[in-house]
Protein backbone atom coordinates (compact mmCIF):
# COMPACT_ATOMS: atom_id res chain seq x y z
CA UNK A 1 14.81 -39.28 -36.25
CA UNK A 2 13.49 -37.50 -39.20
CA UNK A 3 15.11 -35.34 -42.40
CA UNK A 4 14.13 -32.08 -42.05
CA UNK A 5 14.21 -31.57 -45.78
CA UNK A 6 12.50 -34.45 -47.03
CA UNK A 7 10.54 -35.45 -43.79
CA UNK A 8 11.75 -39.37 -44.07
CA UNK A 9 11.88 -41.18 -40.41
CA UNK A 10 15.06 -43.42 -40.35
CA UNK A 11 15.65 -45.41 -37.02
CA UNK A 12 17.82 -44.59 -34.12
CA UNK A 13 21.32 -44.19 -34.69
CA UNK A 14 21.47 -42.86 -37.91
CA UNK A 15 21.99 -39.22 -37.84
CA UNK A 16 22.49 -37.82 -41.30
CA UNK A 17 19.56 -38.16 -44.50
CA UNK A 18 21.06 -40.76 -47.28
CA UNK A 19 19.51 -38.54 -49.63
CA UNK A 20 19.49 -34.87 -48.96
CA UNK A 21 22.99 -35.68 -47.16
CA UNK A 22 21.65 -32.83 -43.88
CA UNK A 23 21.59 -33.89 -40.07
CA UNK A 24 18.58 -35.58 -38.91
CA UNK A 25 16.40 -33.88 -36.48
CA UNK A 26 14.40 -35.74 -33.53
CA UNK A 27 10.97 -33.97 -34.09
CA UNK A 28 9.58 -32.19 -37.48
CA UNK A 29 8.12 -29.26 -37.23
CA UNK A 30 4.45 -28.36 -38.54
CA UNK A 31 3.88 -28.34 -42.09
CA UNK A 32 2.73 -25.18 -43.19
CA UNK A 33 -1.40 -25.05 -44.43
CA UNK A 34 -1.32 -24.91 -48.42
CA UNK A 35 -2.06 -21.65 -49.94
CA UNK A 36 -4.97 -21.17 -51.69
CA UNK A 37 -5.71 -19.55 -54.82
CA UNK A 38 -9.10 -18.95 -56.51
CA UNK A 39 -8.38 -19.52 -60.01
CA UNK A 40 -10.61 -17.99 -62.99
CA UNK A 41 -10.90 -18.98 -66.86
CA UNK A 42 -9.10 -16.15 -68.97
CA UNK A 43 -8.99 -18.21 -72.27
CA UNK A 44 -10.60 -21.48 -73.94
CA UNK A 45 -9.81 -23.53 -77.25
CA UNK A 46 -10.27 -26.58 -78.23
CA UNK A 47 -6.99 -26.92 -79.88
CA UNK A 48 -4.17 -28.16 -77.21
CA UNK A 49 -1.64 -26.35 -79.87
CA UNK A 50 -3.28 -23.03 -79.21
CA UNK A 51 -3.63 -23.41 -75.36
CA UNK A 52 -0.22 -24.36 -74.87
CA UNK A 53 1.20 -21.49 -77.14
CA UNK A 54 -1.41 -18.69 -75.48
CA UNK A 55 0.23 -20.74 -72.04
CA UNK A 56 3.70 -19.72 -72.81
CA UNK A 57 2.64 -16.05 -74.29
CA UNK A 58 1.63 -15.76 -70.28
CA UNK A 59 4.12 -17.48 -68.85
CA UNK A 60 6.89 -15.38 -70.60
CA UNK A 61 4.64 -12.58 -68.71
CA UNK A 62 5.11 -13.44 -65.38
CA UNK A 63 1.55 -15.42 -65.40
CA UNK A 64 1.47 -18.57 -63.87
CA UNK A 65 -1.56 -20.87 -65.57
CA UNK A 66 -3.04 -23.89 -65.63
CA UNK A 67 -4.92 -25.62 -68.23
CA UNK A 68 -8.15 -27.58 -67.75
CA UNK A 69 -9.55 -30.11 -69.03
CA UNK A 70 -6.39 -31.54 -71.00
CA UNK A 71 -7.40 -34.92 -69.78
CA UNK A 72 -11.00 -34.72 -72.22
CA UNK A 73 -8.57 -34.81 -75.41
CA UNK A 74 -8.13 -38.10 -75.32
CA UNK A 75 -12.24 -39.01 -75.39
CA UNK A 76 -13.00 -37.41 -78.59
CA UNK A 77 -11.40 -40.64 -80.31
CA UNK A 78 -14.48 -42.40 -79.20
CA UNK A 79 -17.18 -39.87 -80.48
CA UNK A 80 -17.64 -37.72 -77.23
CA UNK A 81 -18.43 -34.37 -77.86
CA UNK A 82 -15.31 -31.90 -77.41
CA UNK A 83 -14.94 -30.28 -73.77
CA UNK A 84 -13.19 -26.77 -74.93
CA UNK A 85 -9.72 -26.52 -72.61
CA UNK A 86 -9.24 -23.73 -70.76
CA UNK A 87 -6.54 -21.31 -68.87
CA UNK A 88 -7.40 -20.65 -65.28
CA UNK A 89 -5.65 -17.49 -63.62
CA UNK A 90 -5.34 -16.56 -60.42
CA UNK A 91 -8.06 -13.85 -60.15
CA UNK A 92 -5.66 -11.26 -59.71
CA UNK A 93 -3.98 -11.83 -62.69
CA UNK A 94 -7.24 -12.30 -64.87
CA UNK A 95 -7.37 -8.47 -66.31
CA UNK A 96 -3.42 -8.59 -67.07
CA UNK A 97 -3.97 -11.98 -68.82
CA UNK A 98 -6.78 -11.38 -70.71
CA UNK A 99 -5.18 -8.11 -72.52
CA UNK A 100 -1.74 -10.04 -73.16
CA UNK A 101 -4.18 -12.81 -75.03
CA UNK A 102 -6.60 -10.07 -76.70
CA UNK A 103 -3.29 -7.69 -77.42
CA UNK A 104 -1.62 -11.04 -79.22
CA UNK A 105 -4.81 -12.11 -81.29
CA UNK A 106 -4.90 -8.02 -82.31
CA UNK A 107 -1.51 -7.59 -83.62
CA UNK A 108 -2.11 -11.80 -84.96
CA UNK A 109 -5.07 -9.63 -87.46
CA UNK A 110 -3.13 -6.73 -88.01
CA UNK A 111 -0.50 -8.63 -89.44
């Protein structure tokens, strides 16, 4: 028997999930393939401050992002050369993204 929600097996004769608290089915059905996404850089720093404010400026957009290369920050205690971080996209969000982040740094020298 397996949860339908959480996909645990439990043995026979128990009929309800401990944890999601749903009936137990005898057979899961197929997992459903992973959607893919081809992602593209629309911003790069080296300052994790900056990336995760510019993050948020496109995020209270509508823009979901990911940053790259957050794991580097910790090297350049021990001399390696900075690896700039960046905010991937999906590609058809790139042109929306990239004038929220050059609209934000305008107004930013306006000011």
């Amino acid at each position: 028997m397996f949860c339908p929600k959480c996909r645990a097996e439990f043995i026979d004769g128990i009929t309800v999930c401990s944890d999601c608290e749903i009936s137990l089915v005898k057979k899961l059905s197929p997992q459903p393939n992973p959607e893919y996404h081809k992602l593209v850089n629309v911003f790069s720093t080296w300052k994790i401050a900056e990336v995760r404010f510019v993050q948020s400026l496109l995020e209270t957009n509508g823009i979901n992002c990911f940053i790259k290369n957050t794991h580097f920050c910790s090297l350049l205690s021990v001399g390696i050369d900075p690896i700039p971080l960046k905010i991937m996209v999906e590609e058809k969000n790139k042109i929306n993204a990239k004038e929220i982040v050059n609209q934000y740094y305008k107004d930013l020298k306006n000011k």
